[in-house]
C-alpha atoms as a PDB file:
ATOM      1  CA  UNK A   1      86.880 124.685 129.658  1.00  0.00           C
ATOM      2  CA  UNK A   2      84.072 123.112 128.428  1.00  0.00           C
ATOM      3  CA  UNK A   3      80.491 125.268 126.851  1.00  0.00           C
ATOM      4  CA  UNK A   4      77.483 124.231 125.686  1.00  0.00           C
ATOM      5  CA  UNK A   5      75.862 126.578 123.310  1.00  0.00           C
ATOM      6  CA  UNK A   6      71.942 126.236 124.656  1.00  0.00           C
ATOM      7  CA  UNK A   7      70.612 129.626 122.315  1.00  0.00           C
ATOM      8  CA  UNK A   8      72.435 132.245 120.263  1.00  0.00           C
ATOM      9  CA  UNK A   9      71.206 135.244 118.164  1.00  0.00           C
ATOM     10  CA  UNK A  10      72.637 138.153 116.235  1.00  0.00           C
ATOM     11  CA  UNK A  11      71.176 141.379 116.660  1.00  0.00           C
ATOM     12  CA  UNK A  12      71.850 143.068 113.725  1.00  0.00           C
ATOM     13  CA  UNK A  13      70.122 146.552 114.672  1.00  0.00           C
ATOM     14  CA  UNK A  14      72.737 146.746 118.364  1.00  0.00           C
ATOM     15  CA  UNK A  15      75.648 144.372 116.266  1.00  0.00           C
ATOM     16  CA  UNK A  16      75.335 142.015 119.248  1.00  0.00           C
ATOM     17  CA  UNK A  17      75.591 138.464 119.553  1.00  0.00           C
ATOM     18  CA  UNK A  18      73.391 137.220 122.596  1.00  0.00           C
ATOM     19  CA  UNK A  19      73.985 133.732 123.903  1.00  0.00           C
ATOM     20  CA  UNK A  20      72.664 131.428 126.284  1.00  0.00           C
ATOM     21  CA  UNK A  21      74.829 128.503 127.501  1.00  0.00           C
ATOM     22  CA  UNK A  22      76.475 126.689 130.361  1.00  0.00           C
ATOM     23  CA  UNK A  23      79.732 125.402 131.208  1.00  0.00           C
ATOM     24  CA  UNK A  24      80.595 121.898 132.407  1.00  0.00           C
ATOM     25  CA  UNK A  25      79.810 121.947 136.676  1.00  0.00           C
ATOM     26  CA  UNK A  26      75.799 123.669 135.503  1.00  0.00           C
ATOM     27  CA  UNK A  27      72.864 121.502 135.844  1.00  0.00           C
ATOM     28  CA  UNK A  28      71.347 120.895 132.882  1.00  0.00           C
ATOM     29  CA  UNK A  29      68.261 123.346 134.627  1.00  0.00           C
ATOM     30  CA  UNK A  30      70.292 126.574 134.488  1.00  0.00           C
ATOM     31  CA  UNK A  31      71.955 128.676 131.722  1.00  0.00           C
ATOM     32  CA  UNK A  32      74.346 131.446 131.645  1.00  0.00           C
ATOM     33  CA  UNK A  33      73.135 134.456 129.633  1.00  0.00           C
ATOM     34  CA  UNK A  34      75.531 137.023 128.321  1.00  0.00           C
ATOM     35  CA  UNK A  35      75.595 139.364 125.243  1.00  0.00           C
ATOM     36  CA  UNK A  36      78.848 140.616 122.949  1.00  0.00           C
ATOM     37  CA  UNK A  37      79.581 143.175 120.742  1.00  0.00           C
ATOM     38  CA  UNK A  38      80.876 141.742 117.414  1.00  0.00           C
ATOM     39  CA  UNK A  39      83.466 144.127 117.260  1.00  0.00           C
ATOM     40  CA  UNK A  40      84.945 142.879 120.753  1.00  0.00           C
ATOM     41  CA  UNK A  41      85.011 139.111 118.959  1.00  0.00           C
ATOM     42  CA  UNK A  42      86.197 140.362 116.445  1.00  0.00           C
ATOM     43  CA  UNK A  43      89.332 141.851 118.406  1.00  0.00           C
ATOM     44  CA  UNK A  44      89.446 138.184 119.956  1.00  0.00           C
ATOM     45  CA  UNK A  45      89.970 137.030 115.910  1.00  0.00           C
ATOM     46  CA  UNK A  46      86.791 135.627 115.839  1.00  0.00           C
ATOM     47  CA  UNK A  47      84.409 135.929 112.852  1.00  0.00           C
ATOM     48  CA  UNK A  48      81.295 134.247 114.284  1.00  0.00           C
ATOM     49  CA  UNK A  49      79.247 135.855 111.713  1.00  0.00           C
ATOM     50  CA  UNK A  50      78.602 134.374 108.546  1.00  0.00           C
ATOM     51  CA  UNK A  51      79.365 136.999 105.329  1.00  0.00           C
ATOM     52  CA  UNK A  52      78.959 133.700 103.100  1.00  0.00           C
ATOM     53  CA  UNK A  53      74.925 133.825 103.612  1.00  0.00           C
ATOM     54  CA  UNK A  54      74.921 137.394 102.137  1.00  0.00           C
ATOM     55  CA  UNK A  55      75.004 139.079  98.970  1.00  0.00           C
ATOM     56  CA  UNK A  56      78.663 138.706  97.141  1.00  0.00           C
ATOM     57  CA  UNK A  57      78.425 142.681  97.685  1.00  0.00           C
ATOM     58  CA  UNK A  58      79.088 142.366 101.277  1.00  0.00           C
ATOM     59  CA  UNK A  59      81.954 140.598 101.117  1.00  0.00           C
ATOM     60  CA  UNK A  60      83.906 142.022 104.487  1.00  0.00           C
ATOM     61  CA  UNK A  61      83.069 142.595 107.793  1.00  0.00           C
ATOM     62  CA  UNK A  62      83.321 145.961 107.166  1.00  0.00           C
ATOM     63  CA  UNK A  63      80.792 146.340 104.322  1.00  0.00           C
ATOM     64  CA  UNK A  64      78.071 144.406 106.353  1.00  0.00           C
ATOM     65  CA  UNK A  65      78.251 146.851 109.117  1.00  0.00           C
ATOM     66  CA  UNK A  66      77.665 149.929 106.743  1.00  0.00           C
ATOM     67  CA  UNK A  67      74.895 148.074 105.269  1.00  0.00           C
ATOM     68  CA  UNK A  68      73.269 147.533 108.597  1.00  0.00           C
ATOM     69  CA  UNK A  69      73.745 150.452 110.149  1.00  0.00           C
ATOM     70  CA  UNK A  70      72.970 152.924 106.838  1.00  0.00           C
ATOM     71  CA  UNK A  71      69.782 150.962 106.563  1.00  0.00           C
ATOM     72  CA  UNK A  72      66.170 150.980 108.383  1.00  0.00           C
ATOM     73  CA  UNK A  73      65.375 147.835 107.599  1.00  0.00           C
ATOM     74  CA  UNK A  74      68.159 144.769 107.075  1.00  0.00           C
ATOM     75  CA  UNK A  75      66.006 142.323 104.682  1.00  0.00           C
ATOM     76  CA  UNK A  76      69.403 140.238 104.947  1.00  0.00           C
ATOM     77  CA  UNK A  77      69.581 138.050 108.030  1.00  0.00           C
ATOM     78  CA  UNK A  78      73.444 136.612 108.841  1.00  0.00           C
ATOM     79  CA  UNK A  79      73.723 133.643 110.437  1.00  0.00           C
ATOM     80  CA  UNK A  80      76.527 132.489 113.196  1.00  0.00           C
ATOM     81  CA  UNK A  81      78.928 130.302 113.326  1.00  0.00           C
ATOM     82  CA  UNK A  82      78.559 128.337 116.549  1.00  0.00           C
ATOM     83  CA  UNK A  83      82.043 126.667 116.006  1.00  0.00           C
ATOM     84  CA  UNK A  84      83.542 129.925 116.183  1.00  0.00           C
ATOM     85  CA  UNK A  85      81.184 131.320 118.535  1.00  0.00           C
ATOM     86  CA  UNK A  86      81.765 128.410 121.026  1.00  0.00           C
ATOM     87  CA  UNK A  87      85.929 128.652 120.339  1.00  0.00           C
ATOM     88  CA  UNK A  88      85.504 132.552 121.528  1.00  0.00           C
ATOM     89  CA  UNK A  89      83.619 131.881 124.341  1.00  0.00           C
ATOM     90  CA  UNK A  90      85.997 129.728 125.725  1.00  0.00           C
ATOM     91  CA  UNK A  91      89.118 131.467 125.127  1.00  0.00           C
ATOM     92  CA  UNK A  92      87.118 134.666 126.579  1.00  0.00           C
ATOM     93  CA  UNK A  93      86.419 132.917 130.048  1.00  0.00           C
ATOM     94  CA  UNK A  94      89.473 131.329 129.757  1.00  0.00           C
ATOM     95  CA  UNK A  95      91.043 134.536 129.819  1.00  0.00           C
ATOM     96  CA  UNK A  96      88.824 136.025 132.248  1.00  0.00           C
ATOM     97  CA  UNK A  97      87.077 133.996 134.531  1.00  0.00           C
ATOM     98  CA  UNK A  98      86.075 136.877 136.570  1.00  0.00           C
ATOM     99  CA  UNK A  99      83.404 137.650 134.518  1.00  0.00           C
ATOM    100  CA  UNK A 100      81.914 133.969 133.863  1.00  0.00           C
ATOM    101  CA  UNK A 101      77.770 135.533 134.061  1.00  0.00           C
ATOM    102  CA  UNK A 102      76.076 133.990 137.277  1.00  0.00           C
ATOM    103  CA  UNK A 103      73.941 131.001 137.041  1.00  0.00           C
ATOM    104  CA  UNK A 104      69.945 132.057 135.734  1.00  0.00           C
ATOM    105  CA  UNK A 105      67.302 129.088 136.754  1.00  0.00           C
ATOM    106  CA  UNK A 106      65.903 128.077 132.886  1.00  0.00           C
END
């Protein structure tokens, strides 16, 4: 399966990962949108977010979640890994093609 990664973000304040892309029959004027709980990726063996742009005191997973959560205001902004996000994606709709997001007009 191929994907093209058009637009991703992390929402740190829902631990989502929204992304827009399409897969190899779209046009290049459509996208697929869809959104993922990090946790879910995560359970895929995935670590699309990067703990390497953060303080050494958030070194796990684990760690970054209590500081986002226990906090108002994140002044730390993680970025993601598009390799890995792209290498989920496609084992995802590999895996369950069912639920491949309909095609949006961009």
């Amino acid at each position: 399966m191929f994907i093209e990664l058009v637009d991703f973000y992390y929402n740190q304040k829902t631990n989502m990962v929204e992304v827009d892309f399409r897969v190899a029959e779209d046009s290049d004027d459509v996208i697929r949108q869809e959104e993922f709980d990090v946790d879910v990726i995560l359970e895929y063996g995935y670590q699309v977010i990067n703990l390497d742009d953060l303080s050494d005191s958030y070194s796990s997973y684990d760690d970054l979640e209590d500081y986002i959560f226990e906090s108002e205001e994140s002044d730390l902004e993680p970025s993601v890994d598009e390799y890995e996000l792209k290498s989920f994606l496609i084992e995802y709709y590999s895996n369950n093609s069912d639920k491949l997001p309909d095609t949006e007009i961009f």
